[in-house]
C-alpha atoms as a PDB file:
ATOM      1  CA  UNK A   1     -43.373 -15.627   7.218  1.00  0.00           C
ATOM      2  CA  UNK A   2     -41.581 -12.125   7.305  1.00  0.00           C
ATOM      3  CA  UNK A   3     -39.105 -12.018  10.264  1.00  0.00           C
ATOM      4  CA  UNK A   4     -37.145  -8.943  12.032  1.00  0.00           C
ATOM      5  CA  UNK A   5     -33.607  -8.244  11.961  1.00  0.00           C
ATOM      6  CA  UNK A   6     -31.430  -6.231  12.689  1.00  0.00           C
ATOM      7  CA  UNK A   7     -30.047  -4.726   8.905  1.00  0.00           C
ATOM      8  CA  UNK A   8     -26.668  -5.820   7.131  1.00  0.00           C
ATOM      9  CA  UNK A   9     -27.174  -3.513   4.513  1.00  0.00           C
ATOM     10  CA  UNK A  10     -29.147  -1.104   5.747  1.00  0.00           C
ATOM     11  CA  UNK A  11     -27.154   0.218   8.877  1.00  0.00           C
ATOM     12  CA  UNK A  12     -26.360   3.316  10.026  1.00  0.00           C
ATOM     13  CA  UNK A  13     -25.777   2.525  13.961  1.00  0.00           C
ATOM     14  CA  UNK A  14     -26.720  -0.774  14.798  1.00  0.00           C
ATOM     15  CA  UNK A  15     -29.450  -1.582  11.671  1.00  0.00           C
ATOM     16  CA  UNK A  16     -32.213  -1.538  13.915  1.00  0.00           C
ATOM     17  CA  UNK A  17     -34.206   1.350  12.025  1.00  0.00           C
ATOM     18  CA  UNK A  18     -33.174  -0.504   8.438  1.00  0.00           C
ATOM     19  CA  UNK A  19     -34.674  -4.064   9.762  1.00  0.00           C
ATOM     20  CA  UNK A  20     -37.890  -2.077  10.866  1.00  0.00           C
ATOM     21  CA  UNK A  21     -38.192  -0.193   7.530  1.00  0.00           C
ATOM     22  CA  UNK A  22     -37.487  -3.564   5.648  1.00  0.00           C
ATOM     23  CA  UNK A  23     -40.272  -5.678   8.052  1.00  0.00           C
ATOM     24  CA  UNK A  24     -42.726  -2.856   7.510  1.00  0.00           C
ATOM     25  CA  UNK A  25     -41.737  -1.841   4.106  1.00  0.00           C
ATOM     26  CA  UNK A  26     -40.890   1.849   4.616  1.00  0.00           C
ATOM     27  CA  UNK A  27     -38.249   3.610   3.057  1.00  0.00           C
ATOM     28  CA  UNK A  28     -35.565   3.666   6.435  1.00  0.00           C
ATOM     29  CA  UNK A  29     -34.879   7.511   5.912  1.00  0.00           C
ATOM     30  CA  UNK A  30     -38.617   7.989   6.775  1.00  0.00           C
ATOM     31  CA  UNK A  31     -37.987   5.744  10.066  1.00  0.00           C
ATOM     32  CA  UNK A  32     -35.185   7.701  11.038  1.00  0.00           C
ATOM     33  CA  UNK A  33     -36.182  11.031  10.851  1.00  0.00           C
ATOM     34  CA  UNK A  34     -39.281   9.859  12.844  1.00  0.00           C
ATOM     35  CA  UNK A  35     -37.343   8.494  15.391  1.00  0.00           C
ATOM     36  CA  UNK A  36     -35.122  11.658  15.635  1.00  0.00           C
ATOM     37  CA  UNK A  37     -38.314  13.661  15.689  1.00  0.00           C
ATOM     38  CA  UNK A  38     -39.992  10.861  18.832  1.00  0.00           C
ATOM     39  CA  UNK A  39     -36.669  11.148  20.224  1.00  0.00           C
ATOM     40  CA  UNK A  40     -36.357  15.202  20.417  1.00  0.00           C
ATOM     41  CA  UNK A  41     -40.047  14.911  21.759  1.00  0.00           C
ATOM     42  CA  UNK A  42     -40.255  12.021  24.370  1.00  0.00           C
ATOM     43  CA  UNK A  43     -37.082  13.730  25.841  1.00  0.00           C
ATOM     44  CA  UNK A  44     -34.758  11.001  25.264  1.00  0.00           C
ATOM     45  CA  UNK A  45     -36.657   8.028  26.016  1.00  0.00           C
ATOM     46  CA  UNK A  46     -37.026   6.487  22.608  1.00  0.00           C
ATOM     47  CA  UNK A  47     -33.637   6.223  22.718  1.00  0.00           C
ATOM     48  CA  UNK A  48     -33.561   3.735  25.657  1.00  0.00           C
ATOM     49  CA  UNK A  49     -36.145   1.485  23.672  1.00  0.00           C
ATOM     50  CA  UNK A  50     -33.643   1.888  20.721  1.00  0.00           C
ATOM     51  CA  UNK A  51     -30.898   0.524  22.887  1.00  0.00           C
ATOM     52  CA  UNK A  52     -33.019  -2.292  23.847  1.00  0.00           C
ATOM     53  CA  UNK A  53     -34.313  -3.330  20.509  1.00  0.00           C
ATOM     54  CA  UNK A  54     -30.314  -3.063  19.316  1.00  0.00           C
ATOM     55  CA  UNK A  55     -29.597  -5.698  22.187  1.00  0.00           C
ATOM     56  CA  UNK A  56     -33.011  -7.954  21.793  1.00  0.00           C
ATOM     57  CA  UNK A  57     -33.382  -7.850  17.901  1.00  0.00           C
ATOM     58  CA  UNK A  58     -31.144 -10.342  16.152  1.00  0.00           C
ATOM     59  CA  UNK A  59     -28.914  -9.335  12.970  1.00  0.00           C
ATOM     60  CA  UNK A  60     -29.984 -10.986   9.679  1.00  0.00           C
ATOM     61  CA  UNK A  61     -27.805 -13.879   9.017  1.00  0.00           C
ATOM     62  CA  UNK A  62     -25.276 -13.917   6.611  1.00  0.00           C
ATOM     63  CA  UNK A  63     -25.752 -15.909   3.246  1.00  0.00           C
ATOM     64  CA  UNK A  64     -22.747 -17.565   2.034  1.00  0.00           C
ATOM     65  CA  UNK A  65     -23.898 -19.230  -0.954  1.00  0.00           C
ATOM     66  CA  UNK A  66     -26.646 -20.824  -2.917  1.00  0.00           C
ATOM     67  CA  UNK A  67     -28.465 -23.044  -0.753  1.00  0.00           C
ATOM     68  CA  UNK A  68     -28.467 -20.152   2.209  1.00  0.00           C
ATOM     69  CA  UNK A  69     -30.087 -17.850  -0.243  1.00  0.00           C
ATOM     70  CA  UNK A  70     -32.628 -20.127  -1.567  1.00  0.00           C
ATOM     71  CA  UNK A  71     -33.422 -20.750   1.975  1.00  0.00           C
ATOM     72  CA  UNK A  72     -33.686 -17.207   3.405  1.00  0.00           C
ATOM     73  CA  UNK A  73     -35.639 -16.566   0.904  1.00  0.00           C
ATOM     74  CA  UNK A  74     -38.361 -19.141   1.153  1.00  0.00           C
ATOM     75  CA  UNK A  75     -39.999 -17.674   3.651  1.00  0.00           C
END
């Protein structure tokens, strides 16, 4: 079962657009640039659901070794 988190790797401001592209499977410079794009257009408001997925969104969890790996990556 995929899950979505905020990016470790992936992050530019918070690593909300690099969890989405990485749940969905999009390259996260595509995501970005449509979110720029949403934002210019929706005057702003994407930018408060940003905000709120940065807040609600959890960040992926940190593997520290073998067994976390194996884990995390089981499902």
């Amino acid at each position: 079962m995929k899950r979505l988190f905020r990016s470790r790797t992936d992050s530019k401001l918070t690593g909300v657009c690099g969890g989405f592209a990485q749940y969905l499977g999009f390259d996260a410079t595509i995501l970005r640039l449509a979110l720029i794009v949403t934002a210019f257009f929706s005057f702003g408001s994407v930018l408060l659901i940003y905000a709120l997925a940065a807040v609600v969104i959890p960040k992926e969890p940190e593997l520290t070794g073998f067994y976390d790996e194996a884990m995390y990556h089981r499902f």
